[in-house]
PDB file of N, CA and C in Angstrom:
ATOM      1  N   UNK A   1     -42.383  23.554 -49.633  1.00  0.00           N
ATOM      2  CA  UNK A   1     -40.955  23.692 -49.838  1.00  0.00           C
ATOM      3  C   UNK A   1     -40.666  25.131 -50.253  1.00  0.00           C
ATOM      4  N   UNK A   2     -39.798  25.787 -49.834  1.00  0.00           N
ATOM      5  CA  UNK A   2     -39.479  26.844 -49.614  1.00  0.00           C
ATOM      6  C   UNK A   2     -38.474  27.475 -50.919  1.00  0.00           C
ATOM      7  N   UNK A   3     -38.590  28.257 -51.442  1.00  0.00           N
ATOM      8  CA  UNK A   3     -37.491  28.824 -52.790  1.00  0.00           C
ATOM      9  C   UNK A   3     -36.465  29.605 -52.298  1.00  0.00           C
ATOM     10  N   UNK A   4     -35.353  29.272 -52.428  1.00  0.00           N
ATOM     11  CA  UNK A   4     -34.226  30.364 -52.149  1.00  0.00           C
ATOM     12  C   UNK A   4     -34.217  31.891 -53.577  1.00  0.00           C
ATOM     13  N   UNK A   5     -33.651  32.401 -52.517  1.00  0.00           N
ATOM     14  CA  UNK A   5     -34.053  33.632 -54.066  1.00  0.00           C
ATOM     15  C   UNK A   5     -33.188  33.327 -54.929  1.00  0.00           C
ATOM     16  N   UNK A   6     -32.095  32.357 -54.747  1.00  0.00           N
ATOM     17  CA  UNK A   6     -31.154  32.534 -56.262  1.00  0.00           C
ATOM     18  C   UNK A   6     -31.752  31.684 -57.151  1.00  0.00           C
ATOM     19  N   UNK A   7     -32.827  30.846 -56.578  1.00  0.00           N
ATOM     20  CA  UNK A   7     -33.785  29.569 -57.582  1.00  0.00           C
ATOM     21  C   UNK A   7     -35.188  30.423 -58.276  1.00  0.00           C
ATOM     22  N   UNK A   8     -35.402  31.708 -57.704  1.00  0.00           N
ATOM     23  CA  UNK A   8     -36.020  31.997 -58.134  1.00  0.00           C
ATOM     24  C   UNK A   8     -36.004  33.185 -60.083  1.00  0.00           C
ATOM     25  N   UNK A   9     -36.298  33.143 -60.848  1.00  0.00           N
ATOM     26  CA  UNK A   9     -36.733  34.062 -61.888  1.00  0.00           C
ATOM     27  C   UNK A   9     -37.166  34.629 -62.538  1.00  0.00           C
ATOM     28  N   UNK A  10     -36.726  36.015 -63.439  1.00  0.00           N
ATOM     29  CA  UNK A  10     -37.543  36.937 -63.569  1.00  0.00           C
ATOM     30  C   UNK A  10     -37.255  38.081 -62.483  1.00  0.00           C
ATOM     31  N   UNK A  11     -37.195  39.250 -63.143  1.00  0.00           N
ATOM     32  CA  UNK A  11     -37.243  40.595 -62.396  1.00  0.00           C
ATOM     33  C   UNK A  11     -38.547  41.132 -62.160  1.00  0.00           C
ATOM     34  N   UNK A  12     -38.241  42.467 -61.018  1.00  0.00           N
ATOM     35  CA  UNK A  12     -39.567  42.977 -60.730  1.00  0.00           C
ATOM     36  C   UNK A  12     -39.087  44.328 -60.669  1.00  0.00           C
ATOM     37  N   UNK A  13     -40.081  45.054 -61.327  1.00  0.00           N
ATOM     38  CA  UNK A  13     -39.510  46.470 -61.738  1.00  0.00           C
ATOM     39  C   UNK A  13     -41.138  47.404 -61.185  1.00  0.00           C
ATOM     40  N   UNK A  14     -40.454  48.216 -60.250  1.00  0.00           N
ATOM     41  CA  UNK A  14     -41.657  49.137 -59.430  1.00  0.00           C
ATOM     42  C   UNK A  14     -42.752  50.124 -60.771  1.00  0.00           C
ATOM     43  N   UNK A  15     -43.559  49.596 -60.688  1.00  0.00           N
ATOM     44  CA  UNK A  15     -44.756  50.467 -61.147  1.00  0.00           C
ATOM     45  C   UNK A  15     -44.530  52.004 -61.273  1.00  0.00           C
ATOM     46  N   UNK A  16     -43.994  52.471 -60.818  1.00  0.00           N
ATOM     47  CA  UNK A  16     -43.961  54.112 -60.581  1.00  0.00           C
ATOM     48  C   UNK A  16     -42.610  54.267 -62.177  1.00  0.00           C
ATOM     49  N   UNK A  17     -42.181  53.384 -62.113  1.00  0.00           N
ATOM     50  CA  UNK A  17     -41.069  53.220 -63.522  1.00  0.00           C
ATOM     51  C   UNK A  17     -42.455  52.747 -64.879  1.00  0.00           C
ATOM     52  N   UNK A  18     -43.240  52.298 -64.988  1.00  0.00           N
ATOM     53  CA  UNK A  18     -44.678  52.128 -66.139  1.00  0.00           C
ATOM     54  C   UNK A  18     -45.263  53.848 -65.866  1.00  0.00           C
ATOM     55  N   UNK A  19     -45.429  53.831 -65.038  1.00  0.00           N
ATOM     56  CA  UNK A  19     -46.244  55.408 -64.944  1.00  0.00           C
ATOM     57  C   UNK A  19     -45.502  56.493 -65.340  1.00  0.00           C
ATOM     58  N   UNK A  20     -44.055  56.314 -65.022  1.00  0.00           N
ATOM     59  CA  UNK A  20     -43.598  57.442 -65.354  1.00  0.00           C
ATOM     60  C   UNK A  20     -43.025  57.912 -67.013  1.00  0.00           C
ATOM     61  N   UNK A  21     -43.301  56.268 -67.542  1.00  0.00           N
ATOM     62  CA  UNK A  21     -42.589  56.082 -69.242  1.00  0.00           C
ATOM     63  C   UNK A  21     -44.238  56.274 -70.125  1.00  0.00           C
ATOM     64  N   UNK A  22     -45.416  56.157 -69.372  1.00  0.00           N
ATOM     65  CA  UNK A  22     -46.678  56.328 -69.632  1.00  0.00           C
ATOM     66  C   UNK A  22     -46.916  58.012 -69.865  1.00  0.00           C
ATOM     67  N   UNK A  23     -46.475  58.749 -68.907  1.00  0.00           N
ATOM     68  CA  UNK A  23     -46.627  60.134 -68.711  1.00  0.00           C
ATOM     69  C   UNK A  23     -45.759  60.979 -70.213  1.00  0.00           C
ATOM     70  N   UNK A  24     -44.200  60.161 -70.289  1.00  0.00           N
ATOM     71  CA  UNK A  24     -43.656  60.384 -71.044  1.00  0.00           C
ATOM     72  C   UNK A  24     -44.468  60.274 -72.304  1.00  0.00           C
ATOM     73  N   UNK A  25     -44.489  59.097 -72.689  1.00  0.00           N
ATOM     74  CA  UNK A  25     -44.990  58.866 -73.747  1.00  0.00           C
ATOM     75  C   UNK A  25     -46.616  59.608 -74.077  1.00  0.00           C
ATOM     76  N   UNK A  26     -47.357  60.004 -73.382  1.00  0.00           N
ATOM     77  CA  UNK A  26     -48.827  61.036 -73.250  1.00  0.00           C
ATOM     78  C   UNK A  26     -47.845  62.563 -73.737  1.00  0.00           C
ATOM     79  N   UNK A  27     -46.663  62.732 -72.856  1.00  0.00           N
ATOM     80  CA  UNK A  27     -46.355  64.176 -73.462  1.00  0.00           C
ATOM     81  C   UNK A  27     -45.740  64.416 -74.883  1.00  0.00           C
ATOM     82  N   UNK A  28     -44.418  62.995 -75.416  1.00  0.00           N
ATOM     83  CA  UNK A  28     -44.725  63.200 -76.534  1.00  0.00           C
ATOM     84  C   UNK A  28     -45.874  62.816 -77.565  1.00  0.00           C
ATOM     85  N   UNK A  29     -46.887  62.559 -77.306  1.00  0.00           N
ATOM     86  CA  UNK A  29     -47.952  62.483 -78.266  1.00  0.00           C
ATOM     87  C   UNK A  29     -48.641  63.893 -78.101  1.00  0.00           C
ATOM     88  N   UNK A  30     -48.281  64.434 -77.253  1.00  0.00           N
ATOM     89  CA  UNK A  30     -49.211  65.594 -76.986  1.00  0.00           C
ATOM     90  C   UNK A  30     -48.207  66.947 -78.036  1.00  0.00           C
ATOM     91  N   UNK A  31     -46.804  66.801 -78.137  1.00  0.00           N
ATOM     92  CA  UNK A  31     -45.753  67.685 -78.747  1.00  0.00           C
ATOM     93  C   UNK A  31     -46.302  66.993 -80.364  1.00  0.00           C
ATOM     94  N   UNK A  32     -46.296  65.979 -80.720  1.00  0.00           N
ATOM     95  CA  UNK A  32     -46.696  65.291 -81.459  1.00  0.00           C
ATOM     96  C   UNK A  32     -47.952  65.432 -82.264  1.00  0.00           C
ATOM     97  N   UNK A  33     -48.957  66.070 -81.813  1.00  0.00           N
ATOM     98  CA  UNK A  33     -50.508  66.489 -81.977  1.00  0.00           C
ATOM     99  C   UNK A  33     -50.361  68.100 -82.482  1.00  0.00           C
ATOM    100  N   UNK A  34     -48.948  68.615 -81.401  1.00  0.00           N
ATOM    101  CA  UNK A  34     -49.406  70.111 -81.059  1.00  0.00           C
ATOM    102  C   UNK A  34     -48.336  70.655 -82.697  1.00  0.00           C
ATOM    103  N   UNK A  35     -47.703  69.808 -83.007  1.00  0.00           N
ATOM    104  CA  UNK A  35     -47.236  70.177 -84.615  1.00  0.00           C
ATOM    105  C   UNK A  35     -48.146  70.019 -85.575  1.00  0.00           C
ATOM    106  N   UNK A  36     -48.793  69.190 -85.546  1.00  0.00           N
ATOM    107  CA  UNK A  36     -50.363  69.531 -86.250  1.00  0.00           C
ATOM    108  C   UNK A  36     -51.406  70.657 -86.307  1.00  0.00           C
ATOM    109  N   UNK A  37     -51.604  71.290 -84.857  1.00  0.00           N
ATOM    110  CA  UNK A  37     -52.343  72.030 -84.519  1.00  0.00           C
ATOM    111  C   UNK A  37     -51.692  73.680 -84.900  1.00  0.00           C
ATOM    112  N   UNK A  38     -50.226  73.907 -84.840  1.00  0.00           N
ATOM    113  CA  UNK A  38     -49.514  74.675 -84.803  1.00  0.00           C
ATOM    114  C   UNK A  38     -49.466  74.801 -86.721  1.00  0.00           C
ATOM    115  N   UNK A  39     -49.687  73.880 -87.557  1.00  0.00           N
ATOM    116  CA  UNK A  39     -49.754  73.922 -89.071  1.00  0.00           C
ATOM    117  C   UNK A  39     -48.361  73.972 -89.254  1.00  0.00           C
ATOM    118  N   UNK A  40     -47.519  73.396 -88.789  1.00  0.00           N
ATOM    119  CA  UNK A  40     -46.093  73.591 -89.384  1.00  0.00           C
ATOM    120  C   UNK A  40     -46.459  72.904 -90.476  1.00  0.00           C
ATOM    121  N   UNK A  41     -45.014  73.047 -91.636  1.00  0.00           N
ATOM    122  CA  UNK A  41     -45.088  72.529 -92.857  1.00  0.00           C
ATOM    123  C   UNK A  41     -43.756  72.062 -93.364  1.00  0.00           C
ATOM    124  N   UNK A  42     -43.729  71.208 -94.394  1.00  0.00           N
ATOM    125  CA  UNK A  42     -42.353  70.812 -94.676  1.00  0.00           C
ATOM    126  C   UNK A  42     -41.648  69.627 -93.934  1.00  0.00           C
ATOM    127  N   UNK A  43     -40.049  70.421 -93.956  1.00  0.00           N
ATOM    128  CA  UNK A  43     -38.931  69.247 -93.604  1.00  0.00           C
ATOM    129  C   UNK A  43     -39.337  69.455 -92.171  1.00  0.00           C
ATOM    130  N   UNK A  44     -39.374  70.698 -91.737  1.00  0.00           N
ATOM    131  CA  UNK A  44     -39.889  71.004 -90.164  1.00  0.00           C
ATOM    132  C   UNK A  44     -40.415  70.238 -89.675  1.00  0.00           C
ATOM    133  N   UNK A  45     -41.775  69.908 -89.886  1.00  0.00           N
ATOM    134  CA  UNK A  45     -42.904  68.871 -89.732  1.00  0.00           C
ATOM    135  C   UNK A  45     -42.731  67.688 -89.474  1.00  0.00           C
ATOM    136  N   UNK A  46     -41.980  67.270 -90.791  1.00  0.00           N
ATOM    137  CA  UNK A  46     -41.842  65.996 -90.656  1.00  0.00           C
ATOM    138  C   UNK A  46     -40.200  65.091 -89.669  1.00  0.00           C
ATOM    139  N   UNK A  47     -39.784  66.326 -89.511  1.00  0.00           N
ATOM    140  CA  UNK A  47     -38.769  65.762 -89.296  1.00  0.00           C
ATOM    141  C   UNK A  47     -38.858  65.951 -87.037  1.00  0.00           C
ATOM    142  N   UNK A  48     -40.181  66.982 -86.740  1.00  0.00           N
ATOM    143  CA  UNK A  48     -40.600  66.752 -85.512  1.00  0.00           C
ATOM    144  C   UNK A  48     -41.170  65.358 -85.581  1.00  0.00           C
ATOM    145  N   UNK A  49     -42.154  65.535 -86.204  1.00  0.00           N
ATOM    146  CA  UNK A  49     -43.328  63.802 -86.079  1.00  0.00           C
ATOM    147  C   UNK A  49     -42.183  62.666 -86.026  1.00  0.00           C
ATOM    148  N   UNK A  50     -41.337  62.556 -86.934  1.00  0.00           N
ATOM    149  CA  UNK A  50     -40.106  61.664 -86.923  1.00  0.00           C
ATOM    150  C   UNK A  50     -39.395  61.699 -85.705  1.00  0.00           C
ATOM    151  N   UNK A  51     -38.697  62.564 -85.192  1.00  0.00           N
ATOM    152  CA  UNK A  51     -38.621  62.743 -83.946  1.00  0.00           C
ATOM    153  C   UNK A  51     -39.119  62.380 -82.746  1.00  0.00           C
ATOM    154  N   UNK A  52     -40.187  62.641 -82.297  1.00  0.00           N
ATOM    155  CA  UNK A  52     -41.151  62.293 -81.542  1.00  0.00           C
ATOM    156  C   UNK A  52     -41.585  60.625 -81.355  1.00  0.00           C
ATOM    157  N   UNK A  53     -41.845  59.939 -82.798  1.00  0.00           N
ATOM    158  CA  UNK A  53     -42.043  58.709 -83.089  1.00  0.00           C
ATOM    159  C   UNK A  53     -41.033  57.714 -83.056  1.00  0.00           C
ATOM    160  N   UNK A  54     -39.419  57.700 -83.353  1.00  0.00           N
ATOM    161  CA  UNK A  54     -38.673  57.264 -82.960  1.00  0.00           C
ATOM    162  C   UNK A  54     -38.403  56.981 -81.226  1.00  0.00           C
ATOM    163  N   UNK A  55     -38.566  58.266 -80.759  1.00  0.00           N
ATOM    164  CA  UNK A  55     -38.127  58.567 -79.165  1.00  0.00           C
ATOM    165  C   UNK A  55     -39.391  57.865 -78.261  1.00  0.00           C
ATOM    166  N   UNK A  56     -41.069  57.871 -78.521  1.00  0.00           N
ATOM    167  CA  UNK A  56     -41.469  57.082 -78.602  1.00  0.00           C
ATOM    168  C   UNK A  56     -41.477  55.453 -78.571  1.00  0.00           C
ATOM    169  N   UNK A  57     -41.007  54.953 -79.947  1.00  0.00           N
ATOM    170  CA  UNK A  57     -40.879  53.620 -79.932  1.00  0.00           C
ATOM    171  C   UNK A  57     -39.598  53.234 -79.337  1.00  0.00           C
ATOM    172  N   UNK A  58     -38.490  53.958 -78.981  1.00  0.00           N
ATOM    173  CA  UNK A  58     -37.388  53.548 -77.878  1.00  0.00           C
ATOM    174  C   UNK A  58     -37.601  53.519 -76.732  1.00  0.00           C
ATOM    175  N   UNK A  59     -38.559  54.652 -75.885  1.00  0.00           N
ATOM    176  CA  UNK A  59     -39.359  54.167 -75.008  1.00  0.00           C
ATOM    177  C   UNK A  59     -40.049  52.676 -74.645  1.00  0.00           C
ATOM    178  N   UNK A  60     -40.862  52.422 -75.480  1.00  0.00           N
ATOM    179  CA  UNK A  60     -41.681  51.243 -75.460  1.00  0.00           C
ATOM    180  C   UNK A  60     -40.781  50.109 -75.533  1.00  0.00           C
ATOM    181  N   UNK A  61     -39.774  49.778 -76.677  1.00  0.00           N
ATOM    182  CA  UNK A  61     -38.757  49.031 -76.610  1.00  0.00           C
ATOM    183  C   UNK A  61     -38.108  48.809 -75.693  1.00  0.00           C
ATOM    184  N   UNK A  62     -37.445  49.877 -74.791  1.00  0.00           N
ATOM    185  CA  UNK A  62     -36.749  49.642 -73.801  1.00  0.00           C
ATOM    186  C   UNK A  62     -37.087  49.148 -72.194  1.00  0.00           C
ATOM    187  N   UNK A  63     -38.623  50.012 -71.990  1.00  0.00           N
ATOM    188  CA  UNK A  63     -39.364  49.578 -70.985  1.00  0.00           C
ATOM    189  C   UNK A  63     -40.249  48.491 -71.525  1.00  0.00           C
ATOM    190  N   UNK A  64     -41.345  48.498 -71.835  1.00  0.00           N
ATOM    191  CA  UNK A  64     -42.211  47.400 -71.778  1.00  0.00           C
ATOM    192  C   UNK A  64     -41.913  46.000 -72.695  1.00  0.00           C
ATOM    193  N   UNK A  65     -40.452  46.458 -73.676  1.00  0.00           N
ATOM    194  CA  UNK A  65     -40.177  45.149 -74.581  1.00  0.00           C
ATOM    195  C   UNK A  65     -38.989  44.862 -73.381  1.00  0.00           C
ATOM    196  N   UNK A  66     -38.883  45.841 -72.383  1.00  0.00           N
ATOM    197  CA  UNK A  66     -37.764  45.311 -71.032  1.00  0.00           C
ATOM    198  C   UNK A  66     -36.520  44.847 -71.806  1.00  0.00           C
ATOM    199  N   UNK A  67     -36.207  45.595 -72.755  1.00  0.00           N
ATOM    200  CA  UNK A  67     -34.920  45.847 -73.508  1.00  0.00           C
ATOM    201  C   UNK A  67     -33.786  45.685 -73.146  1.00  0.00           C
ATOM    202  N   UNK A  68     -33.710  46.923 -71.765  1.00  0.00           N
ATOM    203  CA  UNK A  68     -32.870  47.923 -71.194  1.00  0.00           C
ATOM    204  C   UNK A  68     -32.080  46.796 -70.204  1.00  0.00           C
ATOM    205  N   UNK A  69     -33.435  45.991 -70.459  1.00  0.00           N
ATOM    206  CA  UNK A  69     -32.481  44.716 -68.733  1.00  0.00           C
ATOM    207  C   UNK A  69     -31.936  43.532 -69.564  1.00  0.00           C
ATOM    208  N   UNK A  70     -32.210  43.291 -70.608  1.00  0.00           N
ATOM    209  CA  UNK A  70     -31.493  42.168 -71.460  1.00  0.00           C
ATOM    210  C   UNK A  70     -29.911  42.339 -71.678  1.00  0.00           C
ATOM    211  N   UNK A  71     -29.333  40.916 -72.154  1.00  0.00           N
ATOM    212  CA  UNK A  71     -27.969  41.134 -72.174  1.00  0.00           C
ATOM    213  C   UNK A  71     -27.838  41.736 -73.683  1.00  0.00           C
ATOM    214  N   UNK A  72     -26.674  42.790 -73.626  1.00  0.00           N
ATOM    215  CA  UNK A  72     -26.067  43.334 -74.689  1.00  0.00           C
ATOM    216  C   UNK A  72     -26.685  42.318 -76.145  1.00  0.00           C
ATOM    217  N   UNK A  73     -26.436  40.638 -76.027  1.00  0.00           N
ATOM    218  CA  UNK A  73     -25.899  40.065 -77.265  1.00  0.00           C
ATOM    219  C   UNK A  73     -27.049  40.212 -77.547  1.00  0.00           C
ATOM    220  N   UNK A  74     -28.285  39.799 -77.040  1.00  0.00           N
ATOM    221  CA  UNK A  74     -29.757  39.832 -77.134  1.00  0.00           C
ATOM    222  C   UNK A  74     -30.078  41.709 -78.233  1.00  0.00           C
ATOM    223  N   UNK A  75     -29.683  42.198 -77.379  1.00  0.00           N
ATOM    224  CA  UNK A  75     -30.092  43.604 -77.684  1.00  0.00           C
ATOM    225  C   UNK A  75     -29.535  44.108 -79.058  1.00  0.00           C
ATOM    226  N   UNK A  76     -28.525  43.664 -79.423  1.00  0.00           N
ATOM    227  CA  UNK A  76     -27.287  43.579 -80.716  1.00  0.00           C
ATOM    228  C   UNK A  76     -28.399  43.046 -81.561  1.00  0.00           C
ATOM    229  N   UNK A  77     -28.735  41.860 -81.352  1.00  0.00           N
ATOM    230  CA  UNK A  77     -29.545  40.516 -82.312  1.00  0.00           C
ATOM    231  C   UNK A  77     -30.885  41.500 -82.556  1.00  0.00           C
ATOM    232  N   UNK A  78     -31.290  42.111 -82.234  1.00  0.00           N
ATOM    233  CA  UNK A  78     -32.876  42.525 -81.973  1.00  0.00           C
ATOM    234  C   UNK A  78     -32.821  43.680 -82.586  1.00  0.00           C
ATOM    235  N   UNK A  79     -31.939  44.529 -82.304  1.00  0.00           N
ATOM    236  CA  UNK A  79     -31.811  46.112 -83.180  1.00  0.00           C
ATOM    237  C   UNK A  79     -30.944  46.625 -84.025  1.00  0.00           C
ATOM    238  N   UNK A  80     -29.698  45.609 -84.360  1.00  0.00           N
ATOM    239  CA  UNK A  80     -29.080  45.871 -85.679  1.00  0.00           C
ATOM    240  C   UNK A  80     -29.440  45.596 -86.757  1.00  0.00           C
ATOM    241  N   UNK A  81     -30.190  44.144 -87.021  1.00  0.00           N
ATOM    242  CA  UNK A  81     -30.766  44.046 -88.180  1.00  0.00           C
ATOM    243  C   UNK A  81     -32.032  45.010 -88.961  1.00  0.00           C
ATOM    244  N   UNK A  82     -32.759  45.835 -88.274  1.00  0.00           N
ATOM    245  CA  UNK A  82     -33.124  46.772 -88.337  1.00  0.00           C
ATOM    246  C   UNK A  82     -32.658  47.741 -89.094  1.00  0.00           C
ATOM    247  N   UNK A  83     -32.114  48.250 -87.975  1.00  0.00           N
ATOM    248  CA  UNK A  83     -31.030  49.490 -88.376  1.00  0.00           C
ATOM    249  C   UNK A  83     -29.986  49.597 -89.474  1.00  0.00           C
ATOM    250  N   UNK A  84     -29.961  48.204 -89.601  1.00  0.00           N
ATOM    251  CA  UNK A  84     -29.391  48.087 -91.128  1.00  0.00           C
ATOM    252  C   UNK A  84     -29.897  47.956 -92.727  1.00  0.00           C
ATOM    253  N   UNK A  85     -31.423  47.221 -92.484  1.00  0.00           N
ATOM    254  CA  UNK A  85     -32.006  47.453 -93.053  1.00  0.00           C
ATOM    255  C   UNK A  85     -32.645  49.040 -93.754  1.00  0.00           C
ATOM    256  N   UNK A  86     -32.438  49.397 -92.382  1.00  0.00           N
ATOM    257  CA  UNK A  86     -32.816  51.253 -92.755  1.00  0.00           C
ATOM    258  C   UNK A  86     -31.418  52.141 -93.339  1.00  0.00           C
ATOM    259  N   UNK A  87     -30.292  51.684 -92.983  1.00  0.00           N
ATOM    260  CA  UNK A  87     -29.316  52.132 -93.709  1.00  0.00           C
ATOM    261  C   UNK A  87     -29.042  51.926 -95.159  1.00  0.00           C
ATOM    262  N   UNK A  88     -29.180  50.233 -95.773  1.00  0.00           N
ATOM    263  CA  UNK A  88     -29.735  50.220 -97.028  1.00  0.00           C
ATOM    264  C   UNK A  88     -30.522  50.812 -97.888  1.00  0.00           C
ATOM    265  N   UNK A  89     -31.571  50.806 -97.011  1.00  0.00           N
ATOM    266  CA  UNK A  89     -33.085  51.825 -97.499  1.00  0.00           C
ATOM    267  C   UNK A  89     -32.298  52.992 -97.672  1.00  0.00           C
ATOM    268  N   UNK A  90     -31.583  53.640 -97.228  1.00  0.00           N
ATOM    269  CA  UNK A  90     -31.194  55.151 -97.366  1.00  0.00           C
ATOM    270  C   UNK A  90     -30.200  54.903 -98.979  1.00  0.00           C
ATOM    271  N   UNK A  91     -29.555  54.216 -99.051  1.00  0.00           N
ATOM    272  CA  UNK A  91     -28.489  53.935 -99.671  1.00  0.00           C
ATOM    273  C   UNK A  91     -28.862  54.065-100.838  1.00  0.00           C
ATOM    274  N   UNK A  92     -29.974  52.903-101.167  1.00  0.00           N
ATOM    275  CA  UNK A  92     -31.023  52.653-102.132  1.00  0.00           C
ATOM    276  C   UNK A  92     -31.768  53.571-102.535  1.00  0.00           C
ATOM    277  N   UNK A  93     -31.765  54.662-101.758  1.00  0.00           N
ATOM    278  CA  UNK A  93     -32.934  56.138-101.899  1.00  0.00           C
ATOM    279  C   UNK A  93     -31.933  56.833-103.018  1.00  0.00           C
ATOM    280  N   UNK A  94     -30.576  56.957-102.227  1.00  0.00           N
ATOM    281  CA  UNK A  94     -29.841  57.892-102.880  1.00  0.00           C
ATOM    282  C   UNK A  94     -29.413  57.309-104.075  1.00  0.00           C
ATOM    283  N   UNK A  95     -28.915  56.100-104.207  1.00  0.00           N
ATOM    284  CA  UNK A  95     -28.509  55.866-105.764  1.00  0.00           C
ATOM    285  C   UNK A  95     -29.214  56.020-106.425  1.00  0.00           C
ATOM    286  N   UNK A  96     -30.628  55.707-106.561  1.00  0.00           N
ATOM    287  CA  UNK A  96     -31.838  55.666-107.174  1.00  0.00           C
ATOM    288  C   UNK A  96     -31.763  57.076-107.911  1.00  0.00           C
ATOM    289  N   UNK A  97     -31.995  58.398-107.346  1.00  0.00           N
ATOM    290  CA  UNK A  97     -32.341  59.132-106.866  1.00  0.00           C
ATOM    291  C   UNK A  97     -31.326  59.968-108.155  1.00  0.00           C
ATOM    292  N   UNK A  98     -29.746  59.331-108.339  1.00  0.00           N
ATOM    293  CA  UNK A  98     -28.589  59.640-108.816  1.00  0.00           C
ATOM    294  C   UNK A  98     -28.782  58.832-110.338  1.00  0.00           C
ATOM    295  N   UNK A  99     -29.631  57.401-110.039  1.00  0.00           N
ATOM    296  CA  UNK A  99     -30.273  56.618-111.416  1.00  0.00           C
ATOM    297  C   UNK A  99     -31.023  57.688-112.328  1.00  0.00           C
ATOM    298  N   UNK A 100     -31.821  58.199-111.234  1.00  0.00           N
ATOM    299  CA  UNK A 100     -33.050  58.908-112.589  1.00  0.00           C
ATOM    300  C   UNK A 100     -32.687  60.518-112.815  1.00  0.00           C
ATOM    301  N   UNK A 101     -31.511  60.784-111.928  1.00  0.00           N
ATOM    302  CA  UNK A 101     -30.622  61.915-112.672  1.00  0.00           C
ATOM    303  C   UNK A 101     -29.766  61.696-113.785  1.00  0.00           C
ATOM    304  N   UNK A 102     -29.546  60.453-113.804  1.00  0.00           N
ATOM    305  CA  UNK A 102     -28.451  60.074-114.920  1.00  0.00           C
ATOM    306  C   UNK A 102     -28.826  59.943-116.283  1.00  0.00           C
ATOM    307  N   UNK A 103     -30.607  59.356-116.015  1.00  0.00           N
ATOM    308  CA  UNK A 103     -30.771  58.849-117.625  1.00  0.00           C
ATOM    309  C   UNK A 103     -31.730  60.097-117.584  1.00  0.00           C
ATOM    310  N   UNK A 104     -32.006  61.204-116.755  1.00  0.00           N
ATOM    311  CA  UNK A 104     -32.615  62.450-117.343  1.00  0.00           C
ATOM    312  C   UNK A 104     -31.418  63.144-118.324  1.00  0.00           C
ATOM    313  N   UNK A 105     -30.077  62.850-118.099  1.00  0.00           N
ATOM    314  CA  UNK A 105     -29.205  63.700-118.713  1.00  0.00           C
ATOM    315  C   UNK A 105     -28.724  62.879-120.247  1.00  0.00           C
ATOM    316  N   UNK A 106     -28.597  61.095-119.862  1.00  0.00           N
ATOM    317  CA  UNK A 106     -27.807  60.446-120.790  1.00  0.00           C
ATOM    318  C   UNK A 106     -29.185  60.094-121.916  1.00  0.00           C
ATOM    319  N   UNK A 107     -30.888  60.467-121.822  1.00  0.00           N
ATOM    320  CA  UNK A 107     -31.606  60.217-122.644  1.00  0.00           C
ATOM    321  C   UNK A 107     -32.162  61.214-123.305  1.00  0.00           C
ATOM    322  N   UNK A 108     -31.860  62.810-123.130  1.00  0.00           N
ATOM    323  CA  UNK A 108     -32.110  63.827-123.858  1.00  0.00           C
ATOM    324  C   UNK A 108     -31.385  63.732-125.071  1.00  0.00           C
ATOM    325  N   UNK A 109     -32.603  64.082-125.967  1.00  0.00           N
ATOM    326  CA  UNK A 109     -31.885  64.332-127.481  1.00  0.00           C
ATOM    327  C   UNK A 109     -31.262  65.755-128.010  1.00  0.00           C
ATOM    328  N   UNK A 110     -30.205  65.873-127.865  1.00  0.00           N
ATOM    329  CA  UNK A 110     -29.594  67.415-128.717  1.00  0.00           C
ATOM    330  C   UNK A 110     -30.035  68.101-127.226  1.00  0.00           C
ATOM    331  N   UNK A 111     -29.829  67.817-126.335  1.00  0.00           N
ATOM    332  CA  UNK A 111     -29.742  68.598-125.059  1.00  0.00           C
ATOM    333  C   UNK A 111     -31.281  68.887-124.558  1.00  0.00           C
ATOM    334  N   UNK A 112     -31.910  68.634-124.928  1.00  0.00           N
ATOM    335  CA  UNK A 112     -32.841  69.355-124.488  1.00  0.00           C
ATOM    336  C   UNK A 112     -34.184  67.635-124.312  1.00  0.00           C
ATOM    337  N   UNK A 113     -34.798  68.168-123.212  1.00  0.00           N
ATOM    338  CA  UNK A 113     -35.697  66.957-122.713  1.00  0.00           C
ATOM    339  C   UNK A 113     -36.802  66.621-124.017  1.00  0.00           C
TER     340      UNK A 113
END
C-alpha cells in the first residue's frame, strides 16, 4: 500500500546544511582557542569566549535541536524560560552586589571600616 505524501511525516533537510553549521561551528572554536593563544586578558577575554559560546550553542539549538523548523509556540516554551531565568540571575547579581555595598557603609563604626 502506497503513502501519499500528505500521510507522510517528518522533514528532510539536505546534508550540505549539517556540514555547513559543522564548518561553522570548527571556525568558532578555532576564534575561540585563538583568544587563548593570543593571551588576551580581562573583560576582553571573557566577553569573546562568551561570545563565541552563546553563537555556538544557537547554532546547535537551531540546527540539530531543528529549532528553526518548529512552531513559534514550541520555540517561546523552550527558550524563554531560560532567558528569564538568566535575567533574574542578573538582577540578583546586581542587588546583591548594592546589599554588600550597603552594610559596608551602614556597619562601619565612626566612619571608618
Amino acid at each position: 500500500m502506497a503513502h501519499s505524501t500528505s500521510e507522510q511525516h517528518g522533514q528532510q533537510h539536505p546534508l550540505k546544511l549539517y556540514f555547513v553549521v559543522w564548518g561553522w561551528l570548527f571556525v568558532l572554536s578555532a576564534f575561540s582557542y585563538t583568544v587563548d593563544l593570543l593571551h588576551l586578558e580581562g573583560m576582553l577575554r571573557w566577553s569573546l569566549i562568551m561570545l563565541f559560546m552563546i553563537l555556538k550553542a544557537g547554532l546547535i539549538v537551531a540546527v540539530f535541536m531543528h529549532m528553526c523548523w518548529e512552531r513559534l509556540a514550541l520555540v517561546y516554551a523552550i527558550l524563554l524560560p531560560p532567558l528569564a531565568v538568566l535575567v533574574f540571575v542578573g538582577i540578583m547579581a546586581f542587588e546583591s552586589d548594592h546589599t554588600f555595598d550597603t552594610r559596608g557603609v551602614s556597619f562601619t563604626v565612626g566612619g571608618t571600616p
